[in-house]
Protein backbone atom coordinates (compact mmCIF):
# COMPACT_ATOMS: atom_id res chain seq x y z
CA UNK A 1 0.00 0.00 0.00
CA UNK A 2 1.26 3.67 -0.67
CA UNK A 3 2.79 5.20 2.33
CA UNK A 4 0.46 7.89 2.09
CA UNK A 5 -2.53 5.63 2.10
CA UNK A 6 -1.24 3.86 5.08
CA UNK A 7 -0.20 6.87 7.21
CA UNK A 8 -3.51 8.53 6.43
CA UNK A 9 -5.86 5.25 7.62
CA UNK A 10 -3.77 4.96 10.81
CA UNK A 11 -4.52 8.88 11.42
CA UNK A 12 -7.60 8.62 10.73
CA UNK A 13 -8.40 5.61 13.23
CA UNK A 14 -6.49 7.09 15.56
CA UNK A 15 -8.50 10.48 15.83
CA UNK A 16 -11.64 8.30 16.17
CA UNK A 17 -10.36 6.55 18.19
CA UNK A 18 -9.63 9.62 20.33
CA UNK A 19 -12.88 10.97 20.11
CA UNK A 20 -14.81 7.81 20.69
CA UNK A 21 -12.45 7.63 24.65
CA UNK A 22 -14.21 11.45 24.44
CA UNK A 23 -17.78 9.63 23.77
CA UNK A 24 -16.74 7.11 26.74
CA UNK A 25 -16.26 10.15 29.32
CA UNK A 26 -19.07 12.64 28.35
CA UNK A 27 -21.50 9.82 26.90
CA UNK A 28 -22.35 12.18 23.92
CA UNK A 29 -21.45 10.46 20.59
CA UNK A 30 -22.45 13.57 18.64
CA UNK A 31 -18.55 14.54 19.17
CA UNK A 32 -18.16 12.40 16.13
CA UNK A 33 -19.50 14.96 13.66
CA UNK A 34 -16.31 17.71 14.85
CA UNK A 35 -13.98 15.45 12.80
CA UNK A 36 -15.92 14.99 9.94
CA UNK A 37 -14.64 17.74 7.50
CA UNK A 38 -12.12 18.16 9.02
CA UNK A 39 -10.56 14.41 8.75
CA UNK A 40 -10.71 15.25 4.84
CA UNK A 41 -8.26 18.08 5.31
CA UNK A 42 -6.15 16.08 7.01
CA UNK A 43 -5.85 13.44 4.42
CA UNK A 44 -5.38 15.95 1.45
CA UNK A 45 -2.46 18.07 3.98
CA UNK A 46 -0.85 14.57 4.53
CA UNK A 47 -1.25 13.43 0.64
CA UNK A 48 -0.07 16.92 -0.44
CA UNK A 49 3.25 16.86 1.78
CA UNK A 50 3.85 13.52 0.73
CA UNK A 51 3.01 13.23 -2.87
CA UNK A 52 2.60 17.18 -3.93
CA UNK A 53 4.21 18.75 -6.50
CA UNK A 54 2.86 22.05 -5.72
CA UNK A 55 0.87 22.64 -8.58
CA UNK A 56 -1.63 25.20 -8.83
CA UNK A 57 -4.35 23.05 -9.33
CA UNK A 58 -3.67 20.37 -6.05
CA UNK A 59 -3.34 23.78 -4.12
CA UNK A 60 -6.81 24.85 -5.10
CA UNK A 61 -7.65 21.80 -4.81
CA UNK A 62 -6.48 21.18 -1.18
CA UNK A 63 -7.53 24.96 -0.52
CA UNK A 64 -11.48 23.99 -1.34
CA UNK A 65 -11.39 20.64 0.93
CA UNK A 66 -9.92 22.81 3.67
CA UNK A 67 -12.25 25.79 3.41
CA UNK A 68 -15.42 23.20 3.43
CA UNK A 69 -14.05 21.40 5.87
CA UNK A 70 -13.49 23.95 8.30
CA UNK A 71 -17.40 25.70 7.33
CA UNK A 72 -18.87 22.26 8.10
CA UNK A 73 -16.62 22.18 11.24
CA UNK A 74 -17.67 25.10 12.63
CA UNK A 75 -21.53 24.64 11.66
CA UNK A 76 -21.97 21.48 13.20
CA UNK A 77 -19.24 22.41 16.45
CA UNK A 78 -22.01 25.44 17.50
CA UNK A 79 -25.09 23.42 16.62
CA UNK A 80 -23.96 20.61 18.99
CA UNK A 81 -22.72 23.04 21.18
CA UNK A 82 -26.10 24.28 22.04
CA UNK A 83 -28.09 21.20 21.69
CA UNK A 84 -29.37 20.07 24.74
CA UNK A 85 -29.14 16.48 24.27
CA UNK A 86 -27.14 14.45 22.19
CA UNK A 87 -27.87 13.82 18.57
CA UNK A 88 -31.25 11.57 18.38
CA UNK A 89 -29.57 9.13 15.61
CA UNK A 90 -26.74 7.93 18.46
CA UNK A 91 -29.09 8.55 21.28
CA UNK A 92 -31.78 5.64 19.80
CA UNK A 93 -28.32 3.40 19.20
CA UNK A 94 -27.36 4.21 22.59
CA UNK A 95 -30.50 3.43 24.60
CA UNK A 96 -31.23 0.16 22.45
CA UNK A 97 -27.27 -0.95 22.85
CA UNK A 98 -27.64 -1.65 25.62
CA UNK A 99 -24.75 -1.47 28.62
CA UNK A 100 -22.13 -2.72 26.17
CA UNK A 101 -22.77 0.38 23.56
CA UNK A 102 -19.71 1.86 25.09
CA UNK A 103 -17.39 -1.19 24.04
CA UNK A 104 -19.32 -1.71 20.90
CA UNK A 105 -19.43 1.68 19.53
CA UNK A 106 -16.58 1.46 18.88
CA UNK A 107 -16.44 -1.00 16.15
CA UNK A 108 -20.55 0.10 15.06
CA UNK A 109 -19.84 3.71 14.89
CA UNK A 110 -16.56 4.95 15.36
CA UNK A 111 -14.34 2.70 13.36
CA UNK A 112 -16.53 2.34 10.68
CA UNK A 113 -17.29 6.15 10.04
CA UNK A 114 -13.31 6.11 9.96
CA UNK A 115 -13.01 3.93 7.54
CA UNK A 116 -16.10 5.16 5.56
CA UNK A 117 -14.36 8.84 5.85
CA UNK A 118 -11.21 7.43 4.26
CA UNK A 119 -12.94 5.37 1.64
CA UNK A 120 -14.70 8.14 0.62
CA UNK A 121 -12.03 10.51 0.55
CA UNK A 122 -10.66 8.45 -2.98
CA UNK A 123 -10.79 11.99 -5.13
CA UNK A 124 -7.84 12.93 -2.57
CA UNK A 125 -6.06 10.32 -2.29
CA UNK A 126 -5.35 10.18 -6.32
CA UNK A 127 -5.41 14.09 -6.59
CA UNK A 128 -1.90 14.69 -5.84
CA UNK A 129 1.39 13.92 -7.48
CA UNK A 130 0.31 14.57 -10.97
CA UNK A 131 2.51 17.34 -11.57
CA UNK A 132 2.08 20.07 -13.76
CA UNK A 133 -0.42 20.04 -15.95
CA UNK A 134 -2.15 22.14 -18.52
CA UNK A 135 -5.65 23.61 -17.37
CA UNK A 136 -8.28 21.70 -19.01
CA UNK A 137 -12.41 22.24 -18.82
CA UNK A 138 -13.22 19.31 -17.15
CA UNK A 139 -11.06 20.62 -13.81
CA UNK A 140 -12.80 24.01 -14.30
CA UNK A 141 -16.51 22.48 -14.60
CA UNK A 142 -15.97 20.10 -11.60
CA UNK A 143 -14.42 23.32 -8.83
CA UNK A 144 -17.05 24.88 -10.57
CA UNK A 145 -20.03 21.77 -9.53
CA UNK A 146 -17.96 21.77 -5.96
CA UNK A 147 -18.67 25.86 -5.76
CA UNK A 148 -22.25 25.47 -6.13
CA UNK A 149 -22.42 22.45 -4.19
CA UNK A 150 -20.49 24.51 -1.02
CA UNK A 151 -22.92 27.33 -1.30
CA UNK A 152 -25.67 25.18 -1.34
CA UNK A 153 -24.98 23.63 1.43
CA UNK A 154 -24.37 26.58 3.35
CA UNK A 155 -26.96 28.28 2.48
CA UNK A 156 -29.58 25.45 3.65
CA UNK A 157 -27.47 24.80 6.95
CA UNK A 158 -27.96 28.91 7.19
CA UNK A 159 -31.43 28.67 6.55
CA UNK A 160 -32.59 26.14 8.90
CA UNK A 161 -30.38 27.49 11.19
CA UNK A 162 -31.97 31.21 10.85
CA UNK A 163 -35.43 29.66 10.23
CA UNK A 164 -35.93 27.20 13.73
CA UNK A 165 -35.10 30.94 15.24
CA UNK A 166 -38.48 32.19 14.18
CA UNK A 167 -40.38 29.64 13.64
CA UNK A 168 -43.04 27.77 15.71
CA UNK A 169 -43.27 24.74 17.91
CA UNK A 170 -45.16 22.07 17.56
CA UNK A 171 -46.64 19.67 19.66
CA UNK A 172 -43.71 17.83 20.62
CA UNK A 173 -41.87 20.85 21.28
CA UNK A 174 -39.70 20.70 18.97
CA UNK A 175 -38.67 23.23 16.54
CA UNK A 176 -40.56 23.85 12.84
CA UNK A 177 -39.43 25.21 9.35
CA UNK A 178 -41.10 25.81 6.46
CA UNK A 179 -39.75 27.45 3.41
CA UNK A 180 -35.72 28.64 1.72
CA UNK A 181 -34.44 25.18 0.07
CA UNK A 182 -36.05 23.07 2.82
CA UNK A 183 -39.19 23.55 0.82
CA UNK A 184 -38.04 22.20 -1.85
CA UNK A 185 -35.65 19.54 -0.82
CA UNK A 186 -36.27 17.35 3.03
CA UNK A 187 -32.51 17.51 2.89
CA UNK A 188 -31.09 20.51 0.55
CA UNK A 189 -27.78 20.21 3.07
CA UNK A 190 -27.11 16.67 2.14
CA UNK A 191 -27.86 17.20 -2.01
CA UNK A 192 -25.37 20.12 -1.46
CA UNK A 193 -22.52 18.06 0.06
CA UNK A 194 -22.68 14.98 -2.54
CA UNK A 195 -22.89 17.46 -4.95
CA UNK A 196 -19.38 19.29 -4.28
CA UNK A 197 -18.28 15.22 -3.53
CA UNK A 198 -19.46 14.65 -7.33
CA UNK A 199 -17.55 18.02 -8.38
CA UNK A 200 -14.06 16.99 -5.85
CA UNK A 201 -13.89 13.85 -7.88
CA UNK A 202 -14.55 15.04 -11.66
CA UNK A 203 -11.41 17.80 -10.81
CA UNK A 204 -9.27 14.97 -8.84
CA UNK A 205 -9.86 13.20 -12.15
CA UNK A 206 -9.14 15.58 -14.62
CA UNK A 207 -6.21 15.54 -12.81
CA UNK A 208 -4.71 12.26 -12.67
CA UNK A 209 -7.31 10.57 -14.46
CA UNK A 210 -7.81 8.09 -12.44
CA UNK A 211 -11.30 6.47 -12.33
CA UNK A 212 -11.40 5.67 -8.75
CA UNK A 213 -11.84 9.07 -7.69
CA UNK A 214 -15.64 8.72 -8.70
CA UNK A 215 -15.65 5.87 -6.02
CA UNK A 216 -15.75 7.89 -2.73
CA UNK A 217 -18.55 9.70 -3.94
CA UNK A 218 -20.86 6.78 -5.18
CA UNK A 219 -20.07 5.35 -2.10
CA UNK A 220 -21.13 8.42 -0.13
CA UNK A 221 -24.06 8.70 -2.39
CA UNK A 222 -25.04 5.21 -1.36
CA UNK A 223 -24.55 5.47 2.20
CA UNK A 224 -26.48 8.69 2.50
CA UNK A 225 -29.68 7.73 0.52
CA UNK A 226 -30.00 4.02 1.96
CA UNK A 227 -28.62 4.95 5.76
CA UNK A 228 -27.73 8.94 6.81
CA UNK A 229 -31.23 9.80 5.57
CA UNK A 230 -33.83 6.74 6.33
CA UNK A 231 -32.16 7.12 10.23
CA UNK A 232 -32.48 11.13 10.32
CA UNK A 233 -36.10 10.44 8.86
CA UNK A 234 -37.44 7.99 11.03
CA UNK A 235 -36.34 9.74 14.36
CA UNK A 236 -37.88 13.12 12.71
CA UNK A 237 -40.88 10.65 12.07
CA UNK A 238 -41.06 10.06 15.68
CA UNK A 239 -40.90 13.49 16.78
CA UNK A 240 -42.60 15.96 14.22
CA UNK A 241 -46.02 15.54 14.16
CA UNK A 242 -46.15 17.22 11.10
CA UNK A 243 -42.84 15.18 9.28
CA UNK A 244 -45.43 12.65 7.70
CA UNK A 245 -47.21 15.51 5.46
CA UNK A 246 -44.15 17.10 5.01
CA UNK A 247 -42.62 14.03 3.44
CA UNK A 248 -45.41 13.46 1.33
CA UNK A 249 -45.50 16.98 0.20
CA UNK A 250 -41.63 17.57 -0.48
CA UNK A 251 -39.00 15.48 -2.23
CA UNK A 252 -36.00 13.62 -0.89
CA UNK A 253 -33.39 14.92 -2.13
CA UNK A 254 -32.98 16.45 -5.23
CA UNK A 255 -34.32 20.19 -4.85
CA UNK A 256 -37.27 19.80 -7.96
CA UNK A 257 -40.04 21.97 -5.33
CA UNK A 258 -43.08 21.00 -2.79
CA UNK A 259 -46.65 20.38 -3.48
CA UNK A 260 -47.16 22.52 -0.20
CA UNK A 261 -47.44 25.81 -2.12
CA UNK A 262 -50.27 24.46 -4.07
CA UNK A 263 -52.42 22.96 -0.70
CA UNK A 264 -51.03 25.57 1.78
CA UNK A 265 -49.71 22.87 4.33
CA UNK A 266 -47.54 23.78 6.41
CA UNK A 267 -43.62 21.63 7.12
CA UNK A 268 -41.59 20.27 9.77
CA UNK A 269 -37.84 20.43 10.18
C-alpha cells in the first residue's frame, strides 16, 4: 500500500479513536461529527506533503477541501454546542445498545465512520502527485459543480439554522421550518454536500485521471440515501407531528419543489 494511504488510515483511526475515549467520558457520541470535514483536510495536507508537486491546481484543490471542511466544522461544532441532548440518531443506538454500547461503539460507529471517511475521501487520495499540468475544462466544470455544491450547502445549513429561530413549535416541542431550500428539498444540506463530492472527484480526475476518484462519492451517495437519511427520517418521524405531510408533500433529495405551495400545508424540520 502507498505510504500515504497507510499513514492517512492509521490517522484517521487514531483520531476516532480519540474521540470515541471522548464519547466514553461525556457519553455524547455527537462529538463524532467535529472530525468529519475536518478528517478530509487532514488526508489531502498529509497526501499533499507527501506526494505534492505544488501545482496550482492540487493547491486549489487542497484549498477547497480545507475551506469546506473547516465551514462544516464550525456549523456542526455550535449546533452541537447548544443542543441540549445528544444527537437523536446515536441517542436511539445508545439506549437500544444496551450497557455494552460503550465497548461496541466502537467497532458500530466509530471505526466504521473512519473507515467510511477514508474510503470516501478516494478523489484525494489520487489528486496529488500529478505534476504540472495544462488547465483543461473538465477541472474548471468540476471546482465549478464543488462551488455550487459549497454554497448550497451553506446556504440550507444557514437557513434552517436562521429559520428554527423564528419559527413555531409544535406539539412535541420541537422546533418547525417551512420554506428557503427546505421547501423544496427534506434535505437541501445533504444534495449540497454529494454534490461538491461529485464536483471533488470530476477535478481529482481531470487531474490524474484516475477512475477511482468517482468511487468515494458513489459510495457516499449510497450510504447517505440508503442509511444517513432513512435514520435522520425515522427519528424526525417520531418526533414531528407534522414530518409525515411534510414528506409526502416535499422530495427527498434532489431540490425539484413542494406540493405545499399548491395545498397551503404547512412543514416540519
Amino acid at each position: 500500500m502507498d505510504i500515504a494511504l497507510t499513514v492517512t488510515l492509521v490517522i484517521t483511526c487514531l483520531c476516532f479513536t480519540g474521540i470515541w475515549l471522548i464519547n466514553v467520558m461525556t457519553k455524547d457520541a455527537g462529538a463524532i461529527d467535529y472530525y468529519w470535514g475536518p478528517g478530509f483536510a487532514v488526508i489531502a495536507a498529509v497526501h499533499f506533503y507527501i506526494h505534492g508537486s505544488g501545482s496550482i491546481f492540487e493547491w486549489v484543490f487542497l484549498g477547497a477541501i480545507t475551506l469546506w471542511a473547516a465551514r462544516l466544522a464550525g456549523y456542526l461544532i455550535r449546533r452541537h454546542h447548544f443542543s441540549t441532548a445528544e444527537d437523536g440518531r446515536y441517542l436511539e443506538m445508545r439506549q437500544t445498545g444496551g450497557p455494552n454500547f460503550w465497548w461496541t461503539s466502537y467497532f458500530k460507529v466509530f471505526l466504521l465512520q473512519a473507515f467510511l471517511l477514508w474510503v470516501i475521501a478516494t478523489p484525494v487520495h489520487v489528486a496529488f502527485g500529478a505534476g504540472a499540468t495544462p488547465i483543461t475544462p473538465l477541472f474548471i466544470a468540476g471546482m465549478m459543480l464543488f462551488v455550487a455544491g459549497f454554497v448550497f450547502e451553506w446556504l440550507a445549513d444557514h437557513q434552517l439554522v436562521q429559520g428554527k429561530r423564528v419559527s413555531g413549535h409544535d406539539e412535541t416541542g420541537n422546533s418547525l421550518y417551512t420554506g428557503g431550500l427546505w421547501g423544496k428539498s427534506r434535505h437541501p444540506n445533504y444534495f449540497g454536500e454529494l454534490a461538491l463530492w461529485w464536483g471533488l472527484a470530476i477535478a481529482a480526475f481531470a487531474i490524474s485521471g484516475a477512475w477511482i476518484a468517482f468511487f468515494g462519492p458513489a459510495i457516499l451517495t449510497i450510504v447517505m440515501r440508503l442509511v444517513s437519511i432513512p435514520l435522520t427520517e425515522q427519528h424526525m418521524a417520531r418526533t414531528r407531528v407534522s414530518y409525515a405531510s411534510y414528506m409526502s408533500s416535499t422530495p427527498m433529495l434532489i431540490p425539484l419543489g413542494s406540493t405545499r405551495a399548491k395545498s397551503g400545508k404547512q412543514a416540519a424540520e
